[in-house]
C-alpha atoms as a PDB file:
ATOM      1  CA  UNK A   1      90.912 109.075  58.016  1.00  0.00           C
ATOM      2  CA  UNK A   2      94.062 109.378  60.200  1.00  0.00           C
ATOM      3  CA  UNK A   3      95.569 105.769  61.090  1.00  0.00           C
ATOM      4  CA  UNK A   4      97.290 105.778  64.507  1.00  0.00           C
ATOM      5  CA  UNK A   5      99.761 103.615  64.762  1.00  0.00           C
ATOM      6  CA  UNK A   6     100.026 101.065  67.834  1.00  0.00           C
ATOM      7  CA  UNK A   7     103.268 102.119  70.109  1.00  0.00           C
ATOM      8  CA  UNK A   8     106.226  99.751  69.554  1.00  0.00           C
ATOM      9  CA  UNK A   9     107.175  97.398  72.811  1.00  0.00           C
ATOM     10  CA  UNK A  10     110.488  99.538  73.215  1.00  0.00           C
ATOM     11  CA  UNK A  11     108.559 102.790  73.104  1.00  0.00           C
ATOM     12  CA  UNK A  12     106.207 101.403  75.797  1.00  0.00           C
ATOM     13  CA  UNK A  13     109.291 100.029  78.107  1.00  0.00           C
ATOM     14  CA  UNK A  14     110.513 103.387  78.166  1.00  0.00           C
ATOM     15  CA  UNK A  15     107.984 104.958  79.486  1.00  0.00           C
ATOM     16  CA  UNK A  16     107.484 102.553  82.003  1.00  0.00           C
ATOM     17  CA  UNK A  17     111.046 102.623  82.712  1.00  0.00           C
ATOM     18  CA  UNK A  18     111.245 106.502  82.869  1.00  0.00           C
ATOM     19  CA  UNK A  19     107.954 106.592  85.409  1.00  0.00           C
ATOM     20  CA  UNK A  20     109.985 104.373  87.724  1.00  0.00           C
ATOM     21  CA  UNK A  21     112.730 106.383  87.651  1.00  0.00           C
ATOM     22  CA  UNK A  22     110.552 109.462  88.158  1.00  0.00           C
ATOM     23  CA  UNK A  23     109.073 107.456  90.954  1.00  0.00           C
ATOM     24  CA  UNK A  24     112.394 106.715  93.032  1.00  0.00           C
ATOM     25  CA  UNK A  25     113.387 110.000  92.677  1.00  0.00           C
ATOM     26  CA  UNK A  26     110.618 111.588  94.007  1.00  0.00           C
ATOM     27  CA  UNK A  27     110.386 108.707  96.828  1.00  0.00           C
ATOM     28  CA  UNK A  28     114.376 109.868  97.628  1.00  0.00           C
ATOM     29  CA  UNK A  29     113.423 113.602  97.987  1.00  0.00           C
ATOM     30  CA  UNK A  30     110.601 113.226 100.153  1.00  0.00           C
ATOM     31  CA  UNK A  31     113.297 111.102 102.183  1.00  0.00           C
ATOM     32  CA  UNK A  32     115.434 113.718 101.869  1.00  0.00           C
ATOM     33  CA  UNK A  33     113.050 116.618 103.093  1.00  0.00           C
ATOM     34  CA  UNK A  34     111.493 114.098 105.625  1.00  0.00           C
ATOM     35  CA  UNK A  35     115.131 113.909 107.181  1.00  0.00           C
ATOM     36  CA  UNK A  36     116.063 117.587 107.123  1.00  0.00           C
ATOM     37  CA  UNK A  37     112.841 117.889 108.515  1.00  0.00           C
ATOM     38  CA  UNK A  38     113.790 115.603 111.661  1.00  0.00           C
ATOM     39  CA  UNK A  39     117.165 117.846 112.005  1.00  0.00           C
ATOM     40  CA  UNK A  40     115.374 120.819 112.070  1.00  0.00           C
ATOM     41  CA  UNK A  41     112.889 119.532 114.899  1.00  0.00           C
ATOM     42  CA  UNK A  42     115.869 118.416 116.685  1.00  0.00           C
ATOM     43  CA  UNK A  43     117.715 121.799 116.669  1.00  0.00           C
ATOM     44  CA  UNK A  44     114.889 123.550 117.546  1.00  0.00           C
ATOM     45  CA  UNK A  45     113.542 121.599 120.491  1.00  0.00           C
ATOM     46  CA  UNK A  46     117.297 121.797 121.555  1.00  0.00           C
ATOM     47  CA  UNK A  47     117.475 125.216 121.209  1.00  0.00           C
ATOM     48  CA  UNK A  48     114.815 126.009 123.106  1.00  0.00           C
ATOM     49  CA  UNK A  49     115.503 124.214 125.969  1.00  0.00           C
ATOM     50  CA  UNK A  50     118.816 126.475 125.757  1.00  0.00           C
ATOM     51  CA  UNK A  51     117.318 129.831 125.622  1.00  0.00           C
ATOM     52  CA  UNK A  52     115.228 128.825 128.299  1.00  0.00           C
ATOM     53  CA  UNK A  53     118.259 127.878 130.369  1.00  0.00           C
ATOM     54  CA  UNK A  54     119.951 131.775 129.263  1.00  0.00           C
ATOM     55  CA  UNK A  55     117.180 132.963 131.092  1.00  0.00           C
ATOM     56  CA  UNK A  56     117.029 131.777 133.578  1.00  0.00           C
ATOM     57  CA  UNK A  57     121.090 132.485 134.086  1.00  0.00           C
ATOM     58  CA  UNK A  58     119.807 136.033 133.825  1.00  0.00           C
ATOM     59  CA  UNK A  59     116.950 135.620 136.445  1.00  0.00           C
ATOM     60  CA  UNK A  60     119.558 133.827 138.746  1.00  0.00           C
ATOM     61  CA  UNK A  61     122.557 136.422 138.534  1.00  0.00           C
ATOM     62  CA  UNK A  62     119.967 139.234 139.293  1.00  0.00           C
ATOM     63  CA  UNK A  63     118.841 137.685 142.186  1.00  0.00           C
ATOM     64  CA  UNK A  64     122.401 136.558 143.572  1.00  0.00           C
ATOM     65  CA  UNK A  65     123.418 138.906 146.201  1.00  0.00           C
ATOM     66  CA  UNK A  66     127.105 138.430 146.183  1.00  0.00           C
ATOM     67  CA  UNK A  67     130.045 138.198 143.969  1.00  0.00           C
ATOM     68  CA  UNK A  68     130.486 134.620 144.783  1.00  0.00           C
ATOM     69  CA  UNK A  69     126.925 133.673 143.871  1.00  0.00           C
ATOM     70  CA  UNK A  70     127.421 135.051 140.879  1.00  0.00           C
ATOM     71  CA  UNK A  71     130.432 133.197 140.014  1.00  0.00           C
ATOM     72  CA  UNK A  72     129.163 129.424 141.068  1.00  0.00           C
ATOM     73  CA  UNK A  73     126.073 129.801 139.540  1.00  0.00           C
ATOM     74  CA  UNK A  74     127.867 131.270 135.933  1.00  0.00           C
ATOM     75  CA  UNK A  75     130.012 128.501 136.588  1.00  0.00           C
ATOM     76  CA  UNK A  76     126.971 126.251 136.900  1.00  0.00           C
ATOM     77  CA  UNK A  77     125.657 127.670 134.080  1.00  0.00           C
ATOM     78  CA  UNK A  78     128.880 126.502 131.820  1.00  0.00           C
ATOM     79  CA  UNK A  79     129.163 123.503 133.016  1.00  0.00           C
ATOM     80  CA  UNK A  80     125.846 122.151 132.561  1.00  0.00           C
ATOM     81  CA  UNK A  81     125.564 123.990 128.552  1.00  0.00           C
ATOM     82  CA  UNK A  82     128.563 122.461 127.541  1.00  0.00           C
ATOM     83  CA  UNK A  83     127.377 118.779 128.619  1.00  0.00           C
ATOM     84  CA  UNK A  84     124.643 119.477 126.844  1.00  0.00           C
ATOM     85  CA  UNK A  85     125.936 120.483 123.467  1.00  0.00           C
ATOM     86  CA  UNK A  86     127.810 117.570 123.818  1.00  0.00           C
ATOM     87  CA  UNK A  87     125.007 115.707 124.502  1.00  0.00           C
ATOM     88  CA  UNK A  88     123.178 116.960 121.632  1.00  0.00           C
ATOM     89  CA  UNK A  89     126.092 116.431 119.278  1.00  0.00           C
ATOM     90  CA  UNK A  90     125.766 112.855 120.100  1.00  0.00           C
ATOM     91  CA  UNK A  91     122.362 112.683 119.334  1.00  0.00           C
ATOM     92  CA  UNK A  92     122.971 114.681 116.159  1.00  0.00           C
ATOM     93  CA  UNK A  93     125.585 111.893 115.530  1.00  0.00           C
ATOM     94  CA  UNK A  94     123.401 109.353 116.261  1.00  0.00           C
ATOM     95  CA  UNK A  95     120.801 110.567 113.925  1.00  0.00           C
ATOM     96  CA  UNK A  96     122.740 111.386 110.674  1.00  0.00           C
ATOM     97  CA  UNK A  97     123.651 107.490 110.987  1.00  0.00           C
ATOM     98  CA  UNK A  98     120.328 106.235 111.285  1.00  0.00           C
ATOM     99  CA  UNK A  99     119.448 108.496 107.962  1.00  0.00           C
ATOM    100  CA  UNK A 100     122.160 107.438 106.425  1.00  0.00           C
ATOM    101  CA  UNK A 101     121.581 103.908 106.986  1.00  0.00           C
ATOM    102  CA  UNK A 102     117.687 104.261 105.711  1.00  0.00           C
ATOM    103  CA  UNK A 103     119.026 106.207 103.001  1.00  0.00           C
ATOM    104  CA  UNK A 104     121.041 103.006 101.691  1.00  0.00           C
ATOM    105  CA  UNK A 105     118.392 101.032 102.416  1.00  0.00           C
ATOM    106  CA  UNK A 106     116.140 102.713  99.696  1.00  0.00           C
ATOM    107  CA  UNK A 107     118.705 102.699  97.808  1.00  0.00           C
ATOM    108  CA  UNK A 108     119.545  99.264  97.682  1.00  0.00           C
ATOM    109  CA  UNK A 109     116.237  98.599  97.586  1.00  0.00           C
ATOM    110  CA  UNK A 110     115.166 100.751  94.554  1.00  0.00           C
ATOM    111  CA  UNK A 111     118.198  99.474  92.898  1.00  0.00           C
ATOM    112  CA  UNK A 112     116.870  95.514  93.106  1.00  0.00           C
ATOM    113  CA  UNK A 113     113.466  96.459  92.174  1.00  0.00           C
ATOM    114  CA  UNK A 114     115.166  97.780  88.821  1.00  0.00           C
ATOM    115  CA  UNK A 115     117.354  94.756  88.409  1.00  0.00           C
ATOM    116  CA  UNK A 116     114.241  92.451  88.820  1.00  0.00           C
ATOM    117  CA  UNK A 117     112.299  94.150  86.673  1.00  0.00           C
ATOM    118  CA  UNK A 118     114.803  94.026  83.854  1.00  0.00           C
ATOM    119  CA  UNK A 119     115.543  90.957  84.209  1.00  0.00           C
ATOM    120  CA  UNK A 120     111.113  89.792  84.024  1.00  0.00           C
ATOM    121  CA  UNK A 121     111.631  91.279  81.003  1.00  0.00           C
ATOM    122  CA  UNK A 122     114.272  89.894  79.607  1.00  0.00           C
ATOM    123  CA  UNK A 123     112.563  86.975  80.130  1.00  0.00           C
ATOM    124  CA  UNK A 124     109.535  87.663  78.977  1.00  0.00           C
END
C-alpha cells in the first residue's frame, strides 16, 4: 500500500503562484501580437492606398500630352505622397503611444493583482 502524502501549503502556493505568472505572461504576448498586429494593418492599408496613387501617376503621365503636364502633375504627385507619409507617421506616432500606454496599464495592473494576492496571504 503506497501512502501519498498531502502537498505542503508552500508547495501548493507555488504552483498557484507560478500559474499566475504563466498567466500574465501569456496575457502580455497576446498584447504584444495583438499590437504588432494593429501596425501591420496600418502599414498595409497605408500602403495600398500608395500603390494605388503610383498608378495612377503612371496612368496620368501617359496620358499628359506635353512636357509641362508632365511636370505639374509629377509635381502633384510629390507633393501630395510626402503629406501623406507625414501624415501616416503621425498616426504611427500616435499609435505606438496608445500601445504603450495600454501596455503600462497591464502592467501596473498585473503587478497589483500580485501585490494583493500576497499580501491575502500573508494574512491568511
Amino acid at each position: 500500500m503506497q501512502i501519498h502524502p498531502q502537498p505542503s501549503q508552500f508547495g501548493m502556493q507555488l504552483v498557484e503562484n507560478g500559474q499566475k505568472v504563466v498567466l500574465a505572461a501569456t496575457s502580455l504576448q497576446a498584447h504584444a501580437f495583438k499590437a504588432m498586429m494593429r501596425y501591420h494593418i496600418e502599414t498595409l492599408g497605408f500602403l495600398k492606398h500608395r500603390y494605388e496613387q503610383d498608378v495612377k501617376l503612371a496612368g496620368d503621365l501617359l496620358d499628359g500630352a506635353e512636357f509641362n503636364d508632365a511636370f505639374d502633375i509629377f509635381s502633384t504627385f510629390l507633393q501630395n505622397a510626402t503629406l501623406e507619409y507625414t501624415t501616416e507617421a503621425g498616426k504611427v506616432a500616435g499609435l505606438t503611444s496608445k500601445l504603450a500606454s495600454e501596455t503600462a496599464k497591464r502592467v501596473r495592473k498585473e503587478a497589483k493583482t500580485a501585490i494583493e494576492d500576497a499580501a491575502a496571504k500573508t494574512v491568511a
